[in-house]
C-alpha atoms as a PDB file:
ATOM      1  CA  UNK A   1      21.522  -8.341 -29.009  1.00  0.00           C
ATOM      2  CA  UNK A   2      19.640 -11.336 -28.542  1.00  0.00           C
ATOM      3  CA  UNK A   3      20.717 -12.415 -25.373  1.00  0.00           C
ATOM      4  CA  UNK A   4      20.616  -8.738 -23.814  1.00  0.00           C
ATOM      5  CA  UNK A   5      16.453  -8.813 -24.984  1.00  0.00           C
ATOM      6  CA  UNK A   6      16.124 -12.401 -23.192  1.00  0.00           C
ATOM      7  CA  UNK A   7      18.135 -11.288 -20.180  1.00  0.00           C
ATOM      8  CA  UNK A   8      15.649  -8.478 -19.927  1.00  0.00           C
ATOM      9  CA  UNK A   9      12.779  -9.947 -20.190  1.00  0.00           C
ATOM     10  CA  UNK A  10      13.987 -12.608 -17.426  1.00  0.00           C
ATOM     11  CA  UNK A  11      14.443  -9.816 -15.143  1.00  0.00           C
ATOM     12  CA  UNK A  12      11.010  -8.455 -16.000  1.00  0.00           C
ATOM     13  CA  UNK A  13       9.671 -11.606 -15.846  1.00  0.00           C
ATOM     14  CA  UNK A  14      11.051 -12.152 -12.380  1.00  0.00           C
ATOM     15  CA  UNK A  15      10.019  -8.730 -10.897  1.00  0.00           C
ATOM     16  CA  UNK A  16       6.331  -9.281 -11.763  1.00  0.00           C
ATOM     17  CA  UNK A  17       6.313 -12.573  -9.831  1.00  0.00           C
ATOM     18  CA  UNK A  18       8.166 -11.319  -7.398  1.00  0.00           C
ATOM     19  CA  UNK A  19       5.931  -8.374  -6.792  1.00  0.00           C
ATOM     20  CA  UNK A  20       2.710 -10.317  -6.867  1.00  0.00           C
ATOM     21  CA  UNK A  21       3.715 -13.137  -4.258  1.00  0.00           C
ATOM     22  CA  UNK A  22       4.614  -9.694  -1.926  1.00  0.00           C
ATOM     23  CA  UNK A  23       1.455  -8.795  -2.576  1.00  0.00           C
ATOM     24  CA  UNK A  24      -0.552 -12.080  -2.244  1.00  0.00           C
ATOM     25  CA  UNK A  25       1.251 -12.364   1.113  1.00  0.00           C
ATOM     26  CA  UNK A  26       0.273  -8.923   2.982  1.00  0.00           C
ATOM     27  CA  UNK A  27      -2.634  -7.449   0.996  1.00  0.00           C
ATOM     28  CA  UNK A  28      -4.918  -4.858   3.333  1.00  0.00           C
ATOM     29  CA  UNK A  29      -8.009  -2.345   2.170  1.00  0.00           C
ATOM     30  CA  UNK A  30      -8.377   0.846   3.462  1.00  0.00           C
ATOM     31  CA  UNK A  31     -11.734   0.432   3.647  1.00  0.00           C
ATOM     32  CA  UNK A  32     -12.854   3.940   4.742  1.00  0.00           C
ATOM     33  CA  UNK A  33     -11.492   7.534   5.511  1.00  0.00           C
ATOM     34  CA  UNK A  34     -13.639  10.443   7.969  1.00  0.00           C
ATOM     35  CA  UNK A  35     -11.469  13.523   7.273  1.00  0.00           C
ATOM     36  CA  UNK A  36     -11.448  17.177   8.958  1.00  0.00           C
ATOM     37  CA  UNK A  37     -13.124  19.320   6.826  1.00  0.00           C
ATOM     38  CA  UNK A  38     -11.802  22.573   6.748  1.00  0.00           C
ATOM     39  CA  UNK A  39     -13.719  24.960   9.058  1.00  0.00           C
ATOM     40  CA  UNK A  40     -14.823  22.590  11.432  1.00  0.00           C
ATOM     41  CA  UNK A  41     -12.680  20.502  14.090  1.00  0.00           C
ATOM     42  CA  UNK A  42     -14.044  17.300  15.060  1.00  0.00           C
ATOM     43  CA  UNK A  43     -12.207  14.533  17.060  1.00  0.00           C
ATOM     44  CA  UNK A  44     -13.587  12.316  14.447  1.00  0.00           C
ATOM     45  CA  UNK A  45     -11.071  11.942  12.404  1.00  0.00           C
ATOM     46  CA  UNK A  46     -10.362   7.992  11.281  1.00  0.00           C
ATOM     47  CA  UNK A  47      -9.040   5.415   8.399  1.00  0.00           C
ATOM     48  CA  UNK A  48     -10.322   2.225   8.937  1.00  0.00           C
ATOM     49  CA  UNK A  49      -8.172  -1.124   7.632  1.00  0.00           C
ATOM     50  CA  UNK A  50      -9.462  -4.064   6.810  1.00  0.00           C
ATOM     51  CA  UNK A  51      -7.327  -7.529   6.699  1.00  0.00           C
ATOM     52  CA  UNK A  52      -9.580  -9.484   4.265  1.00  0.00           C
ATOM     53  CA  UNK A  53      -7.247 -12.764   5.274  1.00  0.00           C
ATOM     54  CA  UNK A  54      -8.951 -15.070   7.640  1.00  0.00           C
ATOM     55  CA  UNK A  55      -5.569 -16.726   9.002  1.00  0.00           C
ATOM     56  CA  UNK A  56      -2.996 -14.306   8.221  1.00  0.00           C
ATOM     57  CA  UNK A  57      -2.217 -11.271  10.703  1.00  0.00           C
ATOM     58  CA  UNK A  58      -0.608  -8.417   9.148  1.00  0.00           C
ATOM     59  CA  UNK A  59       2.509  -6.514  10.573  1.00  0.00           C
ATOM     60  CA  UNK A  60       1.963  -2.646  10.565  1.00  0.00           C
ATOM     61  CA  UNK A  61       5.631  -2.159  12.338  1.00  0.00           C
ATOM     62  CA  UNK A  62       6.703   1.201  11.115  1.00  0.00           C
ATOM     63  CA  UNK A  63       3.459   2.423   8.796  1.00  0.00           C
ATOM     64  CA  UNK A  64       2.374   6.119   9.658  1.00  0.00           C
ATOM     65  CA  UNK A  65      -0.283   8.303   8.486  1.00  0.00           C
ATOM     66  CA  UNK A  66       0.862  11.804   8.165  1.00  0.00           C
ATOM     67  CA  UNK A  67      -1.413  14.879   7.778  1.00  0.00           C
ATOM     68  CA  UNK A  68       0.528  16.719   4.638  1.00  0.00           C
ATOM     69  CA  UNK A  69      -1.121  19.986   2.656  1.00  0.00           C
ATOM     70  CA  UNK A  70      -0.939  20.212  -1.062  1.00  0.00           C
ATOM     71  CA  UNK A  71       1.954  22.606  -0.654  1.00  0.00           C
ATOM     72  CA  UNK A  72       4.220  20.104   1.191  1.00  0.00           C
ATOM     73  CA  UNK A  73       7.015  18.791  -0.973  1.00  0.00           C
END
């Protein structure tokens, strides 16, 4: 029983440090958001994202921004 509670907290242990070097390493704000309010249709739609790092560039490979209504699943 003993061992089962220390291997667990090991593994917990080792996910939270894992998990906050990932973050430390590639940490962006999403700074501000202009949305389409309903009614209206403006071409000035935009999320702005800001890299507070002053040496490290960030890889967005693969992130989207979908446009989903509250009835999507």
């Amino acid at each position: 029983m003993n061992q089962r509670i220390i291997v667990s907290l090991i593994l917990l242990f080792s996910i939270i440090v894992f998990s906050q070097s990932i973050a430390l390493s590639e940490q962006i704000l999403i700074t501000e958001i202009m949305y389409d309010l309903d009614g209206t249709d403006s071409p000035n739609e935009f999320v702005e994202i800001f890299n507070p790092s002053d040496t490290d560039s960030l890889n967005m490979d693969g992130w989207t921004i979908r446009d989903r209504s509250s009835t999507d699943a």
